[in-house]
N, C-alpha and C. Protein backbone atom coordinates (compact mmCIF):
# COMPACT_ATOMS: atom_id res chain seq x y z
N UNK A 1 185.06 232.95 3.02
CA UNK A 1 184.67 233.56 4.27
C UNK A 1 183.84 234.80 3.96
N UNK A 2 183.00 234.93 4.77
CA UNK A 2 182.03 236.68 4.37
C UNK A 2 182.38 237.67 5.08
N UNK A 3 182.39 238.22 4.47
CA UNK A 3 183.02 239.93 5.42
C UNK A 3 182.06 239.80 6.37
N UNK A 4 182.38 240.71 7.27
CA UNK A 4 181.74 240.77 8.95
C UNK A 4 181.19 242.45 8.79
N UNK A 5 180.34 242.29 8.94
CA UNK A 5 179.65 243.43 9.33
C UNK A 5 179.22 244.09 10.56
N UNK A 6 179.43 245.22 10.70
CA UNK A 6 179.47 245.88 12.32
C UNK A 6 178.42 246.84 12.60
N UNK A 7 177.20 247.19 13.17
CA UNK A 7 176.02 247.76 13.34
C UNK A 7 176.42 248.95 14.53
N UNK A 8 176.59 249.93 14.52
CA UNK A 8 176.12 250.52 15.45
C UNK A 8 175.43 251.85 15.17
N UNK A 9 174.88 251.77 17.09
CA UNK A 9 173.62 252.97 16.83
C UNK A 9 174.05 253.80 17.47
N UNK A 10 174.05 255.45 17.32
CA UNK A 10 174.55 256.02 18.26
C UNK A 10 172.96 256.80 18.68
N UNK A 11 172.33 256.94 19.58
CA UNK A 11 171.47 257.50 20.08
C UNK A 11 170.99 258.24 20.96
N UNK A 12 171.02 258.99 21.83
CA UNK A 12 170.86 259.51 22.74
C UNK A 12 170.25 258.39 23.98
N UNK A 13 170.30 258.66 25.26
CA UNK A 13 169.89 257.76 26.05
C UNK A 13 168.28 257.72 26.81
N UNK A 14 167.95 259.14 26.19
CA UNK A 14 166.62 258.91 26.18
C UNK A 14 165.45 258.20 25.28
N UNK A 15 166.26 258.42 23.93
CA UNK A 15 165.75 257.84 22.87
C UNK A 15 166.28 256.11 22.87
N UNK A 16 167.47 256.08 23.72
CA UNK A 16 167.60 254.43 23.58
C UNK A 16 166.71 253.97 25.03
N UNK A 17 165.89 254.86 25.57
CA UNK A 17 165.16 254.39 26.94
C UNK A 17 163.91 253.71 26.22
N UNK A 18 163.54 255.08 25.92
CA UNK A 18 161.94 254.74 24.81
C UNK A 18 162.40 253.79 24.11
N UNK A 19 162.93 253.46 23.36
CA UNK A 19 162.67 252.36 22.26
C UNK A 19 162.68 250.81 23.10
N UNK A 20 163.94 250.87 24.14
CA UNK A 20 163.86 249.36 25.04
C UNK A 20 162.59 249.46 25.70
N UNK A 21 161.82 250.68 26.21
CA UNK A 21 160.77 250.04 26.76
C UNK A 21 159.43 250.00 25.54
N UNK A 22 159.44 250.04 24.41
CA UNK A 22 158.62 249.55 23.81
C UNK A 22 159.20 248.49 23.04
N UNK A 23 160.03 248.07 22.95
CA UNK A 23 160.56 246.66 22.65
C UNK A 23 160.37 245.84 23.82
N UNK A 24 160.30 245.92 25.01
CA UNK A 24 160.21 244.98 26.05
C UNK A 24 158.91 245.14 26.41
N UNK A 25 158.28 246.17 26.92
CA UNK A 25 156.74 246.16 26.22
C UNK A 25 155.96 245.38 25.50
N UNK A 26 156.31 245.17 24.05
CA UNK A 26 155.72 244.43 23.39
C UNK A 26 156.04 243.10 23.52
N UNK A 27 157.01 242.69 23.78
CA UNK A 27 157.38 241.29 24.55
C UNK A 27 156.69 240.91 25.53
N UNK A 28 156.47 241.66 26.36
CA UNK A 28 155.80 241.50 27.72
C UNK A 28 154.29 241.34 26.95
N UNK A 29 153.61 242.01 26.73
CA UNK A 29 152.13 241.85 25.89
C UNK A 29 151.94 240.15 25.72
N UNK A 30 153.16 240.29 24.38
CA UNK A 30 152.82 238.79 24.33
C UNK A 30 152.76 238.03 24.91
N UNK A 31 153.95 238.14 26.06
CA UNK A 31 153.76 237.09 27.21
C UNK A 31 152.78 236.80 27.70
N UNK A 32 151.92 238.11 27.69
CA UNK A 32 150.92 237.93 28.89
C UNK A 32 149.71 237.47 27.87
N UNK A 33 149.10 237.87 26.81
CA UNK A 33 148.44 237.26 26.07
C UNK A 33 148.05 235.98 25.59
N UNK A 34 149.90 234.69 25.42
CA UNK A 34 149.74 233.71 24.70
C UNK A 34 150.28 233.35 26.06
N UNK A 35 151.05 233.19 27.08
CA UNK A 35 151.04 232.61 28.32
C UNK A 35 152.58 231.67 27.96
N UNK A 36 152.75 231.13 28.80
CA UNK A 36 153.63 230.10 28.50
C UNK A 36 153.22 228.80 27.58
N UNK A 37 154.90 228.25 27.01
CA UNK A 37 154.54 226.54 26.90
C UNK A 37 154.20 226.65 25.14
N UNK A 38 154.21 227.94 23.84
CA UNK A 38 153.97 227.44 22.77
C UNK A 38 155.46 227.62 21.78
N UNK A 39 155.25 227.38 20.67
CA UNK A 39 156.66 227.09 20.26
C UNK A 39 157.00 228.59 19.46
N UNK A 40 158.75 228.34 19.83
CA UNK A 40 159.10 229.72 19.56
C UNK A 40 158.57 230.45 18.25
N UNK A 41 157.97 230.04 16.99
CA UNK A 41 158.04 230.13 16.09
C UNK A 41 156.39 231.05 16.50
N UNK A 42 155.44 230.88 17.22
CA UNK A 42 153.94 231.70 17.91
C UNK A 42 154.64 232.72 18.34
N UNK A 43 155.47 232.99 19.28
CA UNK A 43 155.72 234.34 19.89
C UNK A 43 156.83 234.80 19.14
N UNK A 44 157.56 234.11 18.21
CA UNK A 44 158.10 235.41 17.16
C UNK A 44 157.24 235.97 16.18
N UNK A 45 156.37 235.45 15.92
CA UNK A 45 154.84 236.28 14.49
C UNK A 45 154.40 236.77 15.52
N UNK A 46 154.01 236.67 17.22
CA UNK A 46 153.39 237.29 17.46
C UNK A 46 153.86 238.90 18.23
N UNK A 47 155.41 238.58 18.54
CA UNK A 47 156.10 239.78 18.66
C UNK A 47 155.98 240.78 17.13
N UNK A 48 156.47 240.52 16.16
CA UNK A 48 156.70 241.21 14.74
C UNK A 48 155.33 241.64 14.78
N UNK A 49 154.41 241.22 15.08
CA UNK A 49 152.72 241.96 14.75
C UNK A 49 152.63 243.25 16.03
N UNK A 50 153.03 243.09 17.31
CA UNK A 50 152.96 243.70 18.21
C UNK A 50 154.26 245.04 18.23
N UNK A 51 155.12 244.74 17.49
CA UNK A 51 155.80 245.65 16.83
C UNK A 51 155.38 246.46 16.23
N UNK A 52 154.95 246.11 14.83
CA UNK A 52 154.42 246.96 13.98
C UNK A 52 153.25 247.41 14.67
N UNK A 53 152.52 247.34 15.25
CA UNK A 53 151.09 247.62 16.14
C UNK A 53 151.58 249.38 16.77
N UNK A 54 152.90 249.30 17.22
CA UNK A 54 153.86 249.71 18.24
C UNK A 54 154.16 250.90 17.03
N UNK A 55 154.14 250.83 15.97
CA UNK A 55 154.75 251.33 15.27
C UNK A 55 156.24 251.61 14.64
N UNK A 56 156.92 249.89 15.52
CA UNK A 56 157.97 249.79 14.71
C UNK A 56 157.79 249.30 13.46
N UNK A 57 159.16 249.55 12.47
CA UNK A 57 158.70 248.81 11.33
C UNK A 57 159.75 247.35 11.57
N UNK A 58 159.64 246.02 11.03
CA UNK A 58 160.05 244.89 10.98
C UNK A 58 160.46 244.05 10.20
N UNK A 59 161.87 243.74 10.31
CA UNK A 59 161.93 242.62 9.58
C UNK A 59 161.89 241.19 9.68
N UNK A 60 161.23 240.69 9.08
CA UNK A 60 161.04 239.17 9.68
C UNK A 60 162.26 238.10 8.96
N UNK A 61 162.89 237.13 9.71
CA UNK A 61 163.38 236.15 9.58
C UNK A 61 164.71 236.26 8.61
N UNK A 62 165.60 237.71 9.63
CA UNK A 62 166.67 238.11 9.20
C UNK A 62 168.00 236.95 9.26
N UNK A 63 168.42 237.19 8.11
CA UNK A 63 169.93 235.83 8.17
C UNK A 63 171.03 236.46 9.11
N UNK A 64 171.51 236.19 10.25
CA UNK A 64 172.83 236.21 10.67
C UNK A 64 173.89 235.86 11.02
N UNK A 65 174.52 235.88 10.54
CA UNK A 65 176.15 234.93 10.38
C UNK A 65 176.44 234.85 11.82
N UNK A 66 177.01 233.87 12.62
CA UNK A 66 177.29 233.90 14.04
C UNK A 66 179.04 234.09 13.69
N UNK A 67 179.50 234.96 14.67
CA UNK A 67 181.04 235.26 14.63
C UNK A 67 181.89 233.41 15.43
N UNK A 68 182.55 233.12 15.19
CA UNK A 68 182.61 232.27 15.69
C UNK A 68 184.67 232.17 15.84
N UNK A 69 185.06 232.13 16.63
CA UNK A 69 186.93 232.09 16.52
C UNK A 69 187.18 232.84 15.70
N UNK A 70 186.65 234.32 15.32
CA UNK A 70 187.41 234.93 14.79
C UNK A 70 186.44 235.19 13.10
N UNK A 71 185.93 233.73 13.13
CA UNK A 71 185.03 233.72 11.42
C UNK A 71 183.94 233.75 11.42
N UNK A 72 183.45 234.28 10.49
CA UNK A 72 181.92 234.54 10.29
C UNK A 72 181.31 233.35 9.85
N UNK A 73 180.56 232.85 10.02
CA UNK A 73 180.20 231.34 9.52
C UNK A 73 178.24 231.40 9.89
N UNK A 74 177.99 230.22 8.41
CA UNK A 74 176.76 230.65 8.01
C UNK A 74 176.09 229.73 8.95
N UNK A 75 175.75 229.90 10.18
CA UNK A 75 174.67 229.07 10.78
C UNK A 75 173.12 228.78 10.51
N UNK A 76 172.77 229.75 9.38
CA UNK A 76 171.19 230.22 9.15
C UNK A 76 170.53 229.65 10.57
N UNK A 77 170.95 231.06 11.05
CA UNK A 77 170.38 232.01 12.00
C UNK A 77 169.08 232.99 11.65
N UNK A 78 168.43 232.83 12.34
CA UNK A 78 167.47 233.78 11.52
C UNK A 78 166.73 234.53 12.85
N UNK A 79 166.23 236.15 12.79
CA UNK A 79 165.83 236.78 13.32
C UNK A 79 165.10 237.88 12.96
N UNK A 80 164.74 238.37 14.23
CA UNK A 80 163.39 239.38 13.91
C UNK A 80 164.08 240.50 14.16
N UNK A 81 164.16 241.29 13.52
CA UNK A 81 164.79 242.88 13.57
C UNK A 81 164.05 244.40 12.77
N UNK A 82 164.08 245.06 13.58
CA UNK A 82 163.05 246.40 13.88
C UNK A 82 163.89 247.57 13.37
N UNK A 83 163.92 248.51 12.75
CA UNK A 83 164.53 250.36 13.02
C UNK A 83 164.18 250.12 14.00
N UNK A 84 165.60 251.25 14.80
CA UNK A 84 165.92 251.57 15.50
C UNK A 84 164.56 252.70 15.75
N UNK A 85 163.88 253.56 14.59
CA UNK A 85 162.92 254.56 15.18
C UNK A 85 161.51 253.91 14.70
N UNK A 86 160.70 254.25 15.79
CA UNK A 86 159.35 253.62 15.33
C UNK A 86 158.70 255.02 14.29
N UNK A 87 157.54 255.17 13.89
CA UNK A 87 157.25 255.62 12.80
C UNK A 87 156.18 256.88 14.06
N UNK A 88 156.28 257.84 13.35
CA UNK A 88 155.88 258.60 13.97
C UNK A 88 154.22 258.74 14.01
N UNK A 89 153.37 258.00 13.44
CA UNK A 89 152.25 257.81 13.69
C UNK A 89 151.58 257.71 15.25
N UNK A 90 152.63 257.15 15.94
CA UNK A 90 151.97 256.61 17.29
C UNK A 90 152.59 257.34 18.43
């Protein structure tokens, strides 16, 4: 079994305002750019580019164990995951 790992952020709620609206932001972009109807695998490269654009930094095609009854179990899960702070360039 793999140990379970627990993430949290503690942030202020202004700083967790800004970051959801440039995470949903850049979601929205894409939406509106590539439109509906292509396969998930286009609007996740094209979120991670619109991220970093954003000046988050990204990781692409992170492994995560799904909790499942209690156990961690390897679904290879995979996801796109950002810091929490974008880079102060922008």
């Amino acid at each position: 079994m793999m140990a379970q790992t627990t993430w949290r952020i503690a942030l202020p709620a202004d700083e967790l305002n800004r970051i959801s609206e440039g995470v949903i932001g850049a979601a929205i972009a894409v939406h509106r750019e590539l439109g509906p109807g292509l396969l998930e695998s286009a609007y996740e490269a094209c979120l991670a580019f619109e991220l970093v654009d954003r000046g988050f930094p990204v990781l692409d095609q992170v492994e995560l164990p799904v909790q499942y009854r209690g156990r961690m179990i390897d679904a290879g899960s995979r996801s796109i995951c950002w810091s929490a702070k974008p880079s102060s360039s922008n």
